[in-house]
C-alpha atoms as a PDB file:
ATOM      1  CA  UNK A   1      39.600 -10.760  19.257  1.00  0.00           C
ATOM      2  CA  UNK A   2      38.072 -10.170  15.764  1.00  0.00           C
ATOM      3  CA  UNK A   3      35.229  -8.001  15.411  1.00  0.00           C
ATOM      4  CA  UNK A   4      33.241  -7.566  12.471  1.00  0.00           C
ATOM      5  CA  UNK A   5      32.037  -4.179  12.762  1.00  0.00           C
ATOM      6  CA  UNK A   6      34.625  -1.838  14.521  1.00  0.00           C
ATOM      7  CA  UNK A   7      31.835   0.594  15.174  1.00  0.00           C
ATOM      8  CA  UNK A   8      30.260  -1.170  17.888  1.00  0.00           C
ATOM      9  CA  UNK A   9      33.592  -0.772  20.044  1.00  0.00           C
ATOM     10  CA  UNK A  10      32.472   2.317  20.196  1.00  0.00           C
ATOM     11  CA  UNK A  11      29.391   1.857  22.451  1.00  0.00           C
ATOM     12  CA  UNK A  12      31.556   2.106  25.629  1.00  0.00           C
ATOM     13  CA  UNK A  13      32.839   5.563  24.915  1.00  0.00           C
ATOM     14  CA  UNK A  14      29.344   6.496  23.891  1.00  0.00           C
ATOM     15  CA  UNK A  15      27.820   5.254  27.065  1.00  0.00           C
ATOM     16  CA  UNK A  16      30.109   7.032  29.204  1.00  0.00           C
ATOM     17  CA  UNK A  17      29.626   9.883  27.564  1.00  0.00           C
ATOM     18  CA  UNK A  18      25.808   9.826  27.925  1.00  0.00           C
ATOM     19  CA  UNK A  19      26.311   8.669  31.400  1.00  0.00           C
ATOM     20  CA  UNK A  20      27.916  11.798  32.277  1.00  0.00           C
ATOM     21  CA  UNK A  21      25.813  13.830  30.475  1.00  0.00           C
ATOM     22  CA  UNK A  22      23.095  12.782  32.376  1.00  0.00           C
ATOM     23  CA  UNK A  23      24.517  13.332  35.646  1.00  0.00           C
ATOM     24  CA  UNK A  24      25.462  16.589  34.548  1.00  0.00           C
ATOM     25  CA  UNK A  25      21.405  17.409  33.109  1.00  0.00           C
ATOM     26  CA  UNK A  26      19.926  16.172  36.573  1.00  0.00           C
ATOM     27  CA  UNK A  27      22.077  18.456  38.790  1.00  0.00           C
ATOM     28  CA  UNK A  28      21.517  21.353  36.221  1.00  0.00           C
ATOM     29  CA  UNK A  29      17.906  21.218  35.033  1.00  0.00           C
ATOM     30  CA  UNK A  30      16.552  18.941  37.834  1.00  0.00           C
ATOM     31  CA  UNK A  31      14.910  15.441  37.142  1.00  0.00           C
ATOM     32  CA  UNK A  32      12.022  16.068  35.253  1.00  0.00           C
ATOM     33  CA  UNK A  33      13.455  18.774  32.676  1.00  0.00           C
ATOM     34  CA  UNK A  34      16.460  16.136  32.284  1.00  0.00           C
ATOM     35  CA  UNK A  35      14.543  13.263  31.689  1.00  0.00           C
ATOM     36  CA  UNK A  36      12.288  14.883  28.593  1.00  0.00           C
ATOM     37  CA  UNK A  37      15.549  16.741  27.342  1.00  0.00           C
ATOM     38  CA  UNK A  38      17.061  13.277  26.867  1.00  0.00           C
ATOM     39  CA  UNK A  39      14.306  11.666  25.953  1.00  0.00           C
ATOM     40  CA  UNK A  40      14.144  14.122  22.893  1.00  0.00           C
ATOM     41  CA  UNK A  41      17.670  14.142  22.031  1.00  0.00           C
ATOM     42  CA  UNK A  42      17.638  10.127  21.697  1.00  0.00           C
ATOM     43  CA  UNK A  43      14.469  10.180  19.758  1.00  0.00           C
ATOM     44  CA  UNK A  44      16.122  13.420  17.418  1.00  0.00           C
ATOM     45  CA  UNK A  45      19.267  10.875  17.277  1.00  0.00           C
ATOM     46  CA  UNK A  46      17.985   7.837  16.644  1.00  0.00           C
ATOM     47  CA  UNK A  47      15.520   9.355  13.776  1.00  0.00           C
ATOM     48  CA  UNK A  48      18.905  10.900  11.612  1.00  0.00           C
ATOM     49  CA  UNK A  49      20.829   7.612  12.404  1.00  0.00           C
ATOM     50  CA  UNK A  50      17.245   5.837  10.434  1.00  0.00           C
ATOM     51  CA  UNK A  51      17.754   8.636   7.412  1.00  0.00           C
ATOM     52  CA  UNK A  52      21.423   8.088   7.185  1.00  0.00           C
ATOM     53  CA  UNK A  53      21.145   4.364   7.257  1.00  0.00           C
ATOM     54  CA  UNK A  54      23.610   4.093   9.580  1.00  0.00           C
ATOM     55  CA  UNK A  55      25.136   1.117  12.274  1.00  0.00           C
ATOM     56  CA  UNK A  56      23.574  -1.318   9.746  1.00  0.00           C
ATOM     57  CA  UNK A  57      19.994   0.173  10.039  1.00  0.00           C
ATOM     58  CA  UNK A  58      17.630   0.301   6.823  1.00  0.00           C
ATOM     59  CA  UNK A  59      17.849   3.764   5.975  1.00  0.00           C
ATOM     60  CA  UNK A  60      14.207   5.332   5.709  1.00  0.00           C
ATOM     61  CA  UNK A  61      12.727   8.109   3.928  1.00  0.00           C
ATOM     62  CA  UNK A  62      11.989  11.529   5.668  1.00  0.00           C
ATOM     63  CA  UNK A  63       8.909  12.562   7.247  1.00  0.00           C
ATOM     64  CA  UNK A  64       7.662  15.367   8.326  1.00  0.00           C
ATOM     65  CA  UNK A  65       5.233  14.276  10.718  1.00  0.00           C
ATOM     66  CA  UNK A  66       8.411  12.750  13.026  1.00  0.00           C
ATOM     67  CA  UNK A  67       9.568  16.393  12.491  1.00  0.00           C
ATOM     68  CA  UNK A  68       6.423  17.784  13.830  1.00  0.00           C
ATOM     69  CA  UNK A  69       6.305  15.576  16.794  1.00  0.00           C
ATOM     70  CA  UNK A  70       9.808  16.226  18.020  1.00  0.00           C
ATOM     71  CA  UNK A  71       9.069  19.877  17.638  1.00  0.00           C
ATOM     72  CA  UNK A  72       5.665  19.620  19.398  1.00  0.00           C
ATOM     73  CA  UNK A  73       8.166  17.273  22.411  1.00  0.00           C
ATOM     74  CA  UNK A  74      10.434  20.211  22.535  1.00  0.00           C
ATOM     75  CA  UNK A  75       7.961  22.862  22.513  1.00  0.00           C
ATOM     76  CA  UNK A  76       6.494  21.008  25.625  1.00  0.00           C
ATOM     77  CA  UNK A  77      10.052  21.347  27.122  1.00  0.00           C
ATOM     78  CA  UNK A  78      10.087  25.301  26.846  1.00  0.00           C
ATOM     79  CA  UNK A  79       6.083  25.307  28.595  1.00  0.00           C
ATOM     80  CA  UNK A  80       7.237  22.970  31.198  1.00  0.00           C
ATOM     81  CA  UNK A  81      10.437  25.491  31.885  1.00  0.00           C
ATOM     82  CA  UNK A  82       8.323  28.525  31.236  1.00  0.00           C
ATOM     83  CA  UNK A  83       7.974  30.833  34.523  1.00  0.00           C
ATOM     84  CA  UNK A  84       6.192  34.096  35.446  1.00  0.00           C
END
């Protein structure tokens, strides 16, 4: 029962908690604004776990361009939710 990294006992708790999140974001904001809120949130995630170098990942330099696209992704978001 040895495990090398004790981070990745983690990924249960983390799934569950995305799991209900989700469930949560469909019955609140309905499929579609769900779907491209999460989608954003893992891409916003996943881009600070690259700068910090963390879980064992090569950590990368910033960029502003990712920046700009997130920000573009989001601003989509607020169009899509955006009524008269």
């Amino acid at each position: 029962w040895q495990v090398d990294n004790k981070y990745t006992l983690l990924g249960g708790v983390i799934g569950a908690f995305i799991t209900i999140t989700v469930i949560q974001s469909m019955g609140a904001l309905g499929p579609a604004k769900a779907a491209m809120l999460i989608v954003i949130s893992q891409l916003a995630v996943a881009y600070v776990i690259e700068l910090a170098g963390l879980f064992g990942v090569d950590k990368e330099p910033f960029e502003w361009r990712k920046i700009l696209g997130l920000l573009i992704a989001i601003f989509g978001i607020i169009i899509f939710k955006w009524q008269k």
